[in-house]
C-alpha atoms as a PDB file:
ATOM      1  CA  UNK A   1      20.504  12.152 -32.600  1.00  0.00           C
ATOM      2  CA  UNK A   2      20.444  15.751 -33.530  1.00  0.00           C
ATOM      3  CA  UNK A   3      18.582  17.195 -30.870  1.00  0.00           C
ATOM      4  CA  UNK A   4      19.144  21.181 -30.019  1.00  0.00           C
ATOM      5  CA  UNK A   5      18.133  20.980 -26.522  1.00  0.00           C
ATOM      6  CA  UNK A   6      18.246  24.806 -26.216  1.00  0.00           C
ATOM      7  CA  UNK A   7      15.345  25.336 -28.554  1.00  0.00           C
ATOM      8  CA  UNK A   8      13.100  23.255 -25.666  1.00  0.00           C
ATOM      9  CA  UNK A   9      10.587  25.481 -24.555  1.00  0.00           C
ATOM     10  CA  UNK A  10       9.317  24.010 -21.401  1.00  0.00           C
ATOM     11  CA  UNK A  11       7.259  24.624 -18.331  1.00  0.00           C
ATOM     12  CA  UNK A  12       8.880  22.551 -15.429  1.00  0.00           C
ATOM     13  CA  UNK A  13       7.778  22.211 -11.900  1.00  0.00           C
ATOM     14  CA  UNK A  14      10.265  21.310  -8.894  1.00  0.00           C
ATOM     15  CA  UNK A  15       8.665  19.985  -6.200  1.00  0.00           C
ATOM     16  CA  UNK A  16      10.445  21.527  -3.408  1.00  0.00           C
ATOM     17  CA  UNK A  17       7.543  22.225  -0.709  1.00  0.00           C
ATOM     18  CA  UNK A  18       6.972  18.043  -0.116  1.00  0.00           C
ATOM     19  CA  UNK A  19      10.070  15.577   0.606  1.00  0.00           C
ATOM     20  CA  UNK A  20       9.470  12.297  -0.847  1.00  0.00           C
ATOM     21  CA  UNK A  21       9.008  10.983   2.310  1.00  0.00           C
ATOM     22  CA  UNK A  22       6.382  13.685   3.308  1.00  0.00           C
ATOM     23  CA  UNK A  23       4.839  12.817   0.077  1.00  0.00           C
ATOM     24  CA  UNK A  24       4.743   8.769   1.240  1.00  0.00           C
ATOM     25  CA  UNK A  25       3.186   9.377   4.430  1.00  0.00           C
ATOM     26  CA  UNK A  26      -0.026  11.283   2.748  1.00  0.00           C
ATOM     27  CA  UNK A  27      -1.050   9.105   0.430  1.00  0.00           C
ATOM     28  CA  UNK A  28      -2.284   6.697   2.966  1.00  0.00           C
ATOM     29  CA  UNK A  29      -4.193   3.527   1.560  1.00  0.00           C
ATOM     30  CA  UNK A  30      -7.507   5.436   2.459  1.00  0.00           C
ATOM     31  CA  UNK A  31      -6.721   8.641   0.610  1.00  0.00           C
ATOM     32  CA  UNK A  32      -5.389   6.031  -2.085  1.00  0.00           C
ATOM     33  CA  UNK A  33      -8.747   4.352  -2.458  1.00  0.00           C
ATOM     34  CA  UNK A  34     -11.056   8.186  -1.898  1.00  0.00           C
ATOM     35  CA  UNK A  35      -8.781  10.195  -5.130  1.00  0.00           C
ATOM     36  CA  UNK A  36     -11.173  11.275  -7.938  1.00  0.00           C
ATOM     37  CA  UNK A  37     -10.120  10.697 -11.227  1.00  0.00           C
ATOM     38  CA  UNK A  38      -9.195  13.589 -13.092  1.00  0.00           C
ATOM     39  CA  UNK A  39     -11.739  14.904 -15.880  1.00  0.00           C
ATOM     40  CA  UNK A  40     -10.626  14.670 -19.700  1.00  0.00           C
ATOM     41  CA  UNK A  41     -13.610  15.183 -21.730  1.00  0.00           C
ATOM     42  CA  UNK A  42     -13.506  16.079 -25.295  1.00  0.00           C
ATOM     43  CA  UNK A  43     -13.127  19.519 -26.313  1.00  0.00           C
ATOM     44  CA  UNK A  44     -16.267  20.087 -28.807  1.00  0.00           C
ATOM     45  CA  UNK A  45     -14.085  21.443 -31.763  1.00  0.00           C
ATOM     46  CA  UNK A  46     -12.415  18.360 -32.366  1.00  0.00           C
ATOM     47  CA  UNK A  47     -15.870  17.411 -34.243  1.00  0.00           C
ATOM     48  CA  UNK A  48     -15.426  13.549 -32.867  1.00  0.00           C
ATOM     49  CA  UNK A  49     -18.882  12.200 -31.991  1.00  0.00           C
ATOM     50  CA  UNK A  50     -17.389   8.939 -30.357  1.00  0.00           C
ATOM     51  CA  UNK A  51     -20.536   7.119 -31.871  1.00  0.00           C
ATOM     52  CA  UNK A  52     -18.576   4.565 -34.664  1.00  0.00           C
ATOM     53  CA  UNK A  53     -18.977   0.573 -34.365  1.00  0.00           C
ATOM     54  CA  UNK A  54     -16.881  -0.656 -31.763  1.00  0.00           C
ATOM     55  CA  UNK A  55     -13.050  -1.928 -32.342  1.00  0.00           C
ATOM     56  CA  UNK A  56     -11.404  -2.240 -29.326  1.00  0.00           C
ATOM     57  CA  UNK A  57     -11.829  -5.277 -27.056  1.00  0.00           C
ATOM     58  CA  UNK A  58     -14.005  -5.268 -23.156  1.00  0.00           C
ATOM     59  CA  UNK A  59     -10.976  -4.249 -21.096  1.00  0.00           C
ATOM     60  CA  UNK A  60      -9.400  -6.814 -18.940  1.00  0.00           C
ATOM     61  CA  UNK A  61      -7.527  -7.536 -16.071  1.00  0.00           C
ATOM     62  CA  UNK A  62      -3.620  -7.204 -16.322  1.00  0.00           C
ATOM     63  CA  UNK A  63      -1.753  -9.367 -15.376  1.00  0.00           C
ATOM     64  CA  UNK A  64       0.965  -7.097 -13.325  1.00  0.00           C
ATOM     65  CA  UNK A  65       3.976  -9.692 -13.222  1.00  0.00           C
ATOM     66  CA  UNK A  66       4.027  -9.763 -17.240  1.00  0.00           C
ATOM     67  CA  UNK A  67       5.438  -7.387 -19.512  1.00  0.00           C
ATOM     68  CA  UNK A  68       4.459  -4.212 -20.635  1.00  0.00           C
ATOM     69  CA  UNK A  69       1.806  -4.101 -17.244  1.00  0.00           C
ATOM     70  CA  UNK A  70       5.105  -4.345 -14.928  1.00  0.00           C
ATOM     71  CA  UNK A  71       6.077  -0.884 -15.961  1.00  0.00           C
ATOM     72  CA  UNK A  72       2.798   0.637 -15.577  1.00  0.00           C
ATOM     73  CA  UNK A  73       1.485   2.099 -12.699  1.00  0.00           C
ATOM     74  CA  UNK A  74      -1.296   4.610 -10.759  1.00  0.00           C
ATOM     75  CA  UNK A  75      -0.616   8.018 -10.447  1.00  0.00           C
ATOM     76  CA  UNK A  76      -1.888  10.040  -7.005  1.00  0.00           C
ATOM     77  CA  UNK A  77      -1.300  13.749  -7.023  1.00  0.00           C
ATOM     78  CA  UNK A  78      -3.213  16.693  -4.928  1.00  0.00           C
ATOM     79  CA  UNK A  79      -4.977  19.439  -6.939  1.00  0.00           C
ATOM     80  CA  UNK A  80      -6.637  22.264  -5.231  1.00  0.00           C
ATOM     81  CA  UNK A  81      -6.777  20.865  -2.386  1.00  0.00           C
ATOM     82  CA  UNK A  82      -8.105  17.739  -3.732  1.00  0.00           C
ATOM     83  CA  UNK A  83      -6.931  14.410  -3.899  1.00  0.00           C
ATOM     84  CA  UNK A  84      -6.965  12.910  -8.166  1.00  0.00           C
ATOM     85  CA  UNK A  85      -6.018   9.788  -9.752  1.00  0.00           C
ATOM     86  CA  UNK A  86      -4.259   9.066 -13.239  1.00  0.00           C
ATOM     87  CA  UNK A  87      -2.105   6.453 -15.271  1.00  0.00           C
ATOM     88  CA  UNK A  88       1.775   6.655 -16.028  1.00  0.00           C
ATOM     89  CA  UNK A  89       4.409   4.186 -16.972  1.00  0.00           C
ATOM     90  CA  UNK A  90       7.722   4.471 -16.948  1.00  0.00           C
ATOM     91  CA  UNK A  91       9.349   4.991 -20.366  1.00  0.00           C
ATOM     92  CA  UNK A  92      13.620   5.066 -21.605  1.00  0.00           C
ATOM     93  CA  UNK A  93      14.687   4.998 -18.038  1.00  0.00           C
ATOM     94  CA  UNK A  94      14.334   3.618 -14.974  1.00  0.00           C
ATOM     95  CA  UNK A  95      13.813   7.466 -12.930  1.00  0.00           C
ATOM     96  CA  UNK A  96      11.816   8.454 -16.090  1.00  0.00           C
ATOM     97  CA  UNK A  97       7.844   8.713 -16.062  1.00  0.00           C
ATOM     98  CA  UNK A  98       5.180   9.383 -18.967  1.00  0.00           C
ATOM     99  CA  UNK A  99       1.925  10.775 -18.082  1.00  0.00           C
ATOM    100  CA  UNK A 100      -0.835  12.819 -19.596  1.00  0.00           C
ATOM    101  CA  UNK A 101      -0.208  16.482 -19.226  1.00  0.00           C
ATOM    102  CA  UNK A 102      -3.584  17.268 -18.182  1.00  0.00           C
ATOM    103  CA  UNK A 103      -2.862  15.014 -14.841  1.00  0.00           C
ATOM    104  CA  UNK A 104      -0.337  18.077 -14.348  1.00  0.00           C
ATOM    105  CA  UNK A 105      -1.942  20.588 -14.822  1.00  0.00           C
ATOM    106  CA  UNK A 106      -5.372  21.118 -15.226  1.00  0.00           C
ATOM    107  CA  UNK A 107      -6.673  21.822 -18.412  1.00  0.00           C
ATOM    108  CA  UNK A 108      -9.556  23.981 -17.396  1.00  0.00           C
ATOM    109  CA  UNK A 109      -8.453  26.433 -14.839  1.00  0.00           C
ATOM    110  CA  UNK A 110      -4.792  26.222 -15.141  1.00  0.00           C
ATOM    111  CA  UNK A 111      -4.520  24.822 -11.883  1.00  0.00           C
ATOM    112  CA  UNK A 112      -0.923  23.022 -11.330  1.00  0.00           C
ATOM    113  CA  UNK A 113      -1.468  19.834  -9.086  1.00  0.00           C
ATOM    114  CA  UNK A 114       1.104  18.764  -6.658  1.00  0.00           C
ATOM    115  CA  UNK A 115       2.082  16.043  -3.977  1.00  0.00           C
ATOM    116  CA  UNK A 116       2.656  13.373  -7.169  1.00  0.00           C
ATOM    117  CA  UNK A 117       3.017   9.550  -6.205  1.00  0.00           C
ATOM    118  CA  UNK A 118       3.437   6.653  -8.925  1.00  0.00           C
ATOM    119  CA  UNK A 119       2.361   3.528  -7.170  1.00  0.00           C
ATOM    120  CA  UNK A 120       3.824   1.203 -10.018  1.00  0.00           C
ATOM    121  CA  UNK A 121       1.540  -1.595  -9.856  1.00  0.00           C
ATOM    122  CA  UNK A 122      -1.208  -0.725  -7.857  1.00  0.00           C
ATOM    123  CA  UNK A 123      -3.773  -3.409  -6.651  1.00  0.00           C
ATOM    124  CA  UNK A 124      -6.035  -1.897  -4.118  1.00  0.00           C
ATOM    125  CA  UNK A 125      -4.035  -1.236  -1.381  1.00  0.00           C
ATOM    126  CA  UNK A 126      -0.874  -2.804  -2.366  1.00  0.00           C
ATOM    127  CA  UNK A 127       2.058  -2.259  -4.880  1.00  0.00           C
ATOM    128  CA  UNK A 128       5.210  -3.628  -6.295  1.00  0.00           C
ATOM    129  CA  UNK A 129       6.548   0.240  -5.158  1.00  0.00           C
ATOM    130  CA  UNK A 130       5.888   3.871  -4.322  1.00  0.00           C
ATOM    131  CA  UNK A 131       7.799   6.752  -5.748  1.00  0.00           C
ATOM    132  CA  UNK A 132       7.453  10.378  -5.201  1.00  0.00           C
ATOM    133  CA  UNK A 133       8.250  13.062  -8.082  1.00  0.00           C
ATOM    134  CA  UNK A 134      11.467  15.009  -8.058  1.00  0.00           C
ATOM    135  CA  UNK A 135      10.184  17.176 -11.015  1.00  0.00           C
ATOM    136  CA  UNK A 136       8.122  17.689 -13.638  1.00  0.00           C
ATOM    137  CA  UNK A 137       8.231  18.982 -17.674  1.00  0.00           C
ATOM    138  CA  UNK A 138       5.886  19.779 -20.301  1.00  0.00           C
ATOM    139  CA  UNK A 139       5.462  21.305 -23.526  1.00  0.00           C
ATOM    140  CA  UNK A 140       5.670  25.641 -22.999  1.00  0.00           C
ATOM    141  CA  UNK A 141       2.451  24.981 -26.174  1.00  0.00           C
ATOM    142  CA  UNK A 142       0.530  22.614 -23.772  1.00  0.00           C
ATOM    143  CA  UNK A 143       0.325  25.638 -20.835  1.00  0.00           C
ATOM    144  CA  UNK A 144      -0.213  28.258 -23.111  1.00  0.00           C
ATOM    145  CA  UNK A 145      -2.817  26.132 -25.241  1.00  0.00           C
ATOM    146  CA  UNK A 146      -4.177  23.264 -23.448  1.00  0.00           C
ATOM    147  CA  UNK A 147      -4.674  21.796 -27.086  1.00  0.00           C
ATOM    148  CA  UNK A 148      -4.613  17.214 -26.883  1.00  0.00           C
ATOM    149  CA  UNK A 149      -1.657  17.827 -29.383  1.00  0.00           C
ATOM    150  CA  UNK A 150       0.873  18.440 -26.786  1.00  0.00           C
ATOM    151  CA  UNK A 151      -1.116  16.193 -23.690  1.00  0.00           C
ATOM    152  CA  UNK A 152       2.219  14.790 -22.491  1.00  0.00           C
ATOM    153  CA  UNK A 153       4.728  15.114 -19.595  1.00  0.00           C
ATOM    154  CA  UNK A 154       7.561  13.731 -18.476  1.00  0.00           C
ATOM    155  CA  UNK A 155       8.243  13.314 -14.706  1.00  0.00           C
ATOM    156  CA  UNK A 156      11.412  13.011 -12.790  1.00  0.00           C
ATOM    157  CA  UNK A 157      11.325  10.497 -10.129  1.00  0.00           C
ATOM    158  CA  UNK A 158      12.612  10.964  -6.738  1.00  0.00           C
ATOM    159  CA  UNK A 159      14.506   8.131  -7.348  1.00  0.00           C
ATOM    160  CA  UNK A 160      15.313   4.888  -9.455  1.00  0.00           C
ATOM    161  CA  UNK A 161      12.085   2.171 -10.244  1.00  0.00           C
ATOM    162  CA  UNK A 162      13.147  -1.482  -9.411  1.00  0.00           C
ATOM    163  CA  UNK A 163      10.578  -2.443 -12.316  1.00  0.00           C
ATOM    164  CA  UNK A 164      12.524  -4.996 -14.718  1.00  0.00           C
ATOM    165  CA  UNK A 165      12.732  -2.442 -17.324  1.00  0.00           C
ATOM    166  CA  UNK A 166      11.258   0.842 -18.634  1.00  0.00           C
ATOM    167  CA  UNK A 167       9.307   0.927 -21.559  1.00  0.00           C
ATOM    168  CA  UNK A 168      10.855   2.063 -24.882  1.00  0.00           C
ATOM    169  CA  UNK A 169       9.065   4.648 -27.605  1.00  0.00           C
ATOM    170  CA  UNK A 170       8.895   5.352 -31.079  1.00  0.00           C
ATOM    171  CA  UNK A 171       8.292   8.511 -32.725  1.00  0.00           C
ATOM    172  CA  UNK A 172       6.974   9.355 -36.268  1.00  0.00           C
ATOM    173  CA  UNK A 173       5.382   6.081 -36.803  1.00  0.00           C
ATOM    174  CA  UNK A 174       1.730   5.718 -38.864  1.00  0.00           C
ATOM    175  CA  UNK A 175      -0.272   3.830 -36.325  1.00  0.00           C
ATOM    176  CA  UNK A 176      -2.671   3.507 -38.808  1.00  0.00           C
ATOM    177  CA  UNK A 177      -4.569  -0.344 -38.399  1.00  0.00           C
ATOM    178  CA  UNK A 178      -1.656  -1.017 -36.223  1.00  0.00           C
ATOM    179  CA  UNK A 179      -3.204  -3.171 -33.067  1.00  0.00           C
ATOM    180  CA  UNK A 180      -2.420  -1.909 -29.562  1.00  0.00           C
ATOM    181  CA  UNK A 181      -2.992  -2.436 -25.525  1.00  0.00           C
ATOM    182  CA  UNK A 182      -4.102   0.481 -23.685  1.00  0.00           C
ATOM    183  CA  UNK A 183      -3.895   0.538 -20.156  1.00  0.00           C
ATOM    184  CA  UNK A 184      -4.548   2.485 -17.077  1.00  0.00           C
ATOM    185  CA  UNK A 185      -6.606   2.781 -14.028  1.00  0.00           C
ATOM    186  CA  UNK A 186      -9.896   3.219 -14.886  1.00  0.00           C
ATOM    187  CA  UNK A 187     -12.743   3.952 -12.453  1.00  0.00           C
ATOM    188  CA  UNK A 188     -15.586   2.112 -14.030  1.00  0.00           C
ATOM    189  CA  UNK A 189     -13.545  -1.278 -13.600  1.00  0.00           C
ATOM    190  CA  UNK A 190     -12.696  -2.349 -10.440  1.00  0.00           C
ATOM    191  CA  UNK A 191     -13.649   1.256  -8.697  1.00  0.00           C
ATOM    192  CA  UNK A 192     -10.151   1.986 -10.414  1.00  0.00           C
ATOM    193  CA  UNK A 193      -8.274  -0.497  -8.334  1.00  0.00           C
ATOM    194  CA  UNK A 194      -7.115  -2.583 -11.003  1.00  0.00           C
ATOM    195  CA  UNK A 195      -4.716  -2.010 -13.657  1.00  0.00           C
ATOM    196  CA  UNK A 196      -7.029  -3.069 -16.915  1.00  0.00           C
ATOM    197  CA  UNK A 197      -6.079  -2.770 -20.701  1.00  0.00           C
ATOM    198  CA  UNK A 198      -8.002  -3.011 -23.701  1.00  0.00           C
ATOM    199  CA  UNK A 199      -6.960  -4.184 -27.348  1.00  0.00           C
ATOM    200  CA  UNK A 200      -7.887  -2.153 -30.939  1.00  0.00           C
ATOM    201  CA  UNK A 201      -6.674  -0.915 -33.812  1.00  0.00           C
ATOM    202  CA  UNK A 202      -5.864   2.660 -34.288  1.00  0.00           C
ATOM    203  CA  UNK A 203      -7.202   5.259 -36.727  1.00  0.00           C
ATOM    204  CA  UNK A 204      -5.961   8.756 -37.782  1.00  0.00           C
ATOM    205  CA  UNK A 205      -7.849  11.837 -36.260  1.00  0.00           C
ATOM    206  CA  UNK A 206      -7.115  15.781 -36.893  1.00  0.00           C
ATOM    207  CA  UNK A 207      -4.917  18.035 -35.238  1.00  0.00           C
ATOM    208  CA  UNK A 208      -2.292  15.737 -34.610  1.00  0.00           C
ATOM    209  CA  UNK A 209      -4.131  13.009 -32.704  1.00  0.00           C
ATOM    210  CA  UNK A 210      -4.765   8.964 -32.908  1.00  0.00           C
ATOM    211  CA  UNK A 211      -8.165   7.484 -32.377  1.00  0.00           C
ATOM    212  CA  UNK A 212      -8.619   4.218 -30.354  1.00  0.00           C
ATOM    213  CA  UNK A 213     -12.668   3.292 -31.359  1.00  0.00           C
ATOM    214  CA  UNK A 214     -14.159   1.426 -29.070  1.00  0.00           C
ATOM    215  CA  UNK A 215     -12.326   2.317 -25.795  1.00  0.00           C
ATOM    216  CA  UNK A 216     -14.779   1.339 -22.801  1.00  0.00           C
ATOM    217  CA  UNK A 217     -12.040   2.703 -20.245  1.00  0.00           C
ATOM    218  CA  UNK A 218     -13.665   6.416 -18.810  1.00  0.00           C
ATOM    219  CA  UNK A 219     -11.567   8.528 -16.441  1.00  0.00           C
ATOM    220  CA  UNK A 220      -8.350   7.025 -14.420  1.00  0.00           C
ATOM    221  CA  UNK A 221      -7.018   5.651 -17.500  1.00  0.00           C
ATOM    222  CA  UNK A 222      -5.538   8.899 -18.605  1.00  0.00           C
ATOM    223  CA  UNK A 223      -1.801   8.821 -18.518  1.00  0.00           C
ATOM    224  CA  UNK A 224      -1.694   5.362 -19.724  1.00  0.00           C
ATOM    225  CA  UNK A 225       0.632   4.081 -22.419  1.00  0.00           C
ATOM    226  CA  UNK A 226      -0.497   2.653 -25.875  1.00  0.00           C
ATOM    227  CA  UNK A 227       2.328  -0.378 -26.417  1.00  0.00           C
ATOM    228  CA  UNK A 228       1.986  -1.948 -29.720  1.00  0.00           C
ATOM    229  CA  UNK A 229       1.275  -5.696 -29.599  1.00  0.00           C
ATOM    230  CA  UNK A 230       3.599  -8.246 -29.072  1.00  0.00           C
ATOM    231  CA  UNK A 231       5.930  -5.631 -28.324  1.00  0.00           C
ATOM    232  CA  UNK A 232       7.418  -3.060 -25.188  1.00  0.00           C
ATOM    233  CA  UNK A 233       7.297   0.074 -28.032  1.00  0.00           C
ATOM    234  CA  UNK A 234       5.134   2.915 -26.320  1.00  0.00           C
ATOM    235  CA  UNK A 235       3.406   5.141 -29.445  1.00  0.00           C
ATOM    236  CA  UNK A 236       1.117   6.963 -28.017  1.00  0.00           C
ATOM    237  CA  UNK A 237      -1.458   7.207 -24.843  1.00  0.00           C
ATOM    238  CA  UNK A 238      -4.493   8.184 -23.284  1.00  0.00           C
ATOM    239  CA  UNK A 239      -4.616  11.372 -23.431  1.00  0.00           C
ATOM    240  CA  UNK A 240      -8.986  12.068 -23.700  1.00  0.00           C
ATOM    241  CA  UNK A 241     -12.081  10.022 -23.700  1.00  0.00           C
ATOM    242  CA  UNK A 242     -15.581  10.604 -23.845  1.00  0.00           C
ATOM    243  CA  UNK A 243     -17.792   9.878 -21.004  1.00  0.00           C
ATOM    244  CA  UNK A 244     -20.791  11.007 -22.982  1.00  0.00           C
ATOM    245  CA  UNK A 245     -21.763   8.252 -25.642  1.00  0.00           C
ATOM    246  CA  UNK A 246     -20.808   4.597 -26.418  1.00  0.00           C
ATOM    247  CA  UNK A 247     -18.964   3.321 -27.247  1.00  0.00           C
ATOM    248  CA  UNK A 248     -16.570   6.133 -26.737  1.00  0.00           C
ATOM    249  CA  UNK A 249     -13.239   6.993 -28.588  1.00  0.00           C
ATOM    250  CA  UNK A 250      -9.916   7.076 -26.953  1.00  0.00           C
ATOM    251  CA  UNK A 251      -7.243   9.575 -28.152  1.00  0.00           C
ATOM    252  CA  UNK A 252      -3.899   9.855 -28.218  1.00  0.00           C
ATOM    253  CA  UNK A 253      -1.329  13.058 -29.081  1.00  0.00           C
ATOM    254  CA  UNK A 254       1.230  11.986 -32.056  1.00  0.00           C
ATOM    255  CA  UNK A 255       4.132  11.137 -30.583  1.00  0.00           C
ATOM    256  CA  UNK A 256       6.830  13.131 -33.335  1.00  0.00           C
ATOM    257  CA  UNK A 257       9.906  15.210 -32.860  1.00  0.00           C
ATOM    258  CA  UNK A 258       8.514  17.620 -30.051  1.00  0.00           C
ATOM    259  CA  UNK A 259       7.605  14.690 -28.103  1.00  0.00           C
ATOM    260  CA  UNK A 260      11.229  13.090 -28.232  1.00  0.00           C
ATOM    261  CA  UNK A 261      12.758  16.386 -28.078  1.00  0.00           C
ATOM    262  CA  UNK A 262      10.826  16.998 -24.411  1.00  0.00           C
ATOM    263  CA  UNK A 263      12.221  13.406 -23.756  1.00  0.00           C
ATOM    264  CA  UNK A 264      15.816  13.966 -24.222  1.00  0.00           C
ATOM    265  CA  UNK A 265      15.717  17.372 -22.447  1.00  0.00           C
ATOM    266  CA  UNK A 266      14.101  15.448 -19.919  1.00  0.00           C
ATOM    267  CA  UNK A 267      17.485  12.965 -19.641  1.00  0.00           C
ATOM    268  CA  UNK A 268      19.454  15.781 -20.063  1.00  0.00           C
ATOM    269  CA  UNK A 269      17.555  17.066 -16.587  1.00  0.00           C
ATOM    270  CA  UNK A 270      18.368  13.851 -14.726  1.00  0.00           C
ATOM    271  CA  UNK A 271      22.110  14.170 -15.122  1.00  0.00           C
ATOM    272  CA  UNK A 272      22.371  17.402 -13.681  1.00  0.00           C
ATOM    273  CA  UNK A 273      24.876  17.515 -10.956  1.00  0.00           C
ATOM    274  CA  UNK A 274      26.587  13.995 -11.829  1.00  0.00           C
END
């Protein structure tokens, strides 16, 4: 793979001011169980009225011993001073986590959040494990625009999952009709204790987006992988819903060459000082 990895422009975040194990004794089951989920409404110019005939299934329960559920996970972090919830998974390598980028920074005030735990396979007050953030990237375009087009980051773990194995991706593919699961944490199921999915079929939208119709998953979910069916291939995730009308519309940023370009600068990160 070609990849100039000194034409990445990035914004990355070190997260110096908590040690991991600092980070572990905050997030205490009862500030677990109190985190907000973080807003992602839609943006009004993307001219998506969220009102079409419903594709997706009623989300369900995951199973979280079975594959692609094991990799997934619920993401804590701190943000002005208050305590949000999101969805990640972790995708290519074991120390390697995918998130939205607006559960990084926030997408209204500019507001970085902090104090990040993945709590891969959260169930109420329990999980298979609890990992702190050693850093974080995004896409220089998401900070400067805030556009759903570049609504990914990459996190650095504080060290290596024990989940089976990550996730892989796929870039440049036409999603179009192709059936996924979406999953997350979202806080109309469960009070956004449970991991759920849902299963649709994806649609093209504008400015470099997918469309999952259908999606009855509001905020928590976001962060969550799209993995195509009867498969471990992550191709997109969810990166905005609508709270306002139902059934609502999930979307997802394309996942092309700037997305896999932010992943292998992201590798490139981890074996620093090997």
């Amino acid at each position: 793979m070609n990849t100039n990895l000194s034409n990445i422009n990035t914004f990355e975040l070190d997260n110096l001011n908590l040690s991991p194990e600092q980070i572990l004794s905050y997030w205490t089951p009862e500030r677990k169980k109190n985190a907000m989920a973080i807003d992602a409404l839609f943006e009004p110019e993307l001219g998506l009225d969220g009102g079409e005939n419903a594709s997706a299934t009623e989300p369900k329960q995951a199973n979280l011993t079975q594959r692609p559920f094991e990799a997934g996970g619920k993401l804590f972090f701190t943000l002005d001073n208050k305590d949000f919830v999101g969805s990640a998974s972790i995708v290519g390598q074991n120390n390697i986590l995918l998130t939205a980028a607006h559960c990084v920074q926030d997408s209204k005030t500019g507001d970085i959040a902090e104090n990040f735990l993945f709590s891969r396979c959260y169930s109420g007050e329990s999980s298979a494990e609890d990992i702190a953030f050693k850093k974080i990237i995004v896409k220089e375009n998401w900070v400067k625009e805030k556009s759903r087009r570049w609504d990914y980051a990459f996190a650095i773990l504080s060290s290596n999952s024990n989940v089976s194995k990550p996730l892989q991706y796929a870039i440049n593919m036409d999603l179009t009709n192709k059936t996924v699961n979406a999953f997350g944490y979202p806080g109309n199921f469960f009070e956004g204790a449970q991991m759920v999915f849902i299963n649709g079929s994806v649609s093209k939208s504008g400015n470099n987006l997918w469309r999952l119709p259908g999606n009855r998953m509001l905020t928590g979910c976001s962060g969550g992988p799209w993995v195509l069916e009867d498969n471990e291939t992550v191709v997109g995730l969810n990166g905005a819903s609508t709270t306002l009308k139902t059934p609502n519309v999930l979307l997802s940023p394309v996942f092309d060459s700037e997305f896999d370009n932010l992943y292998q600068y992201t590798v490139s990160l981890t074996k620093e000082g090997e």
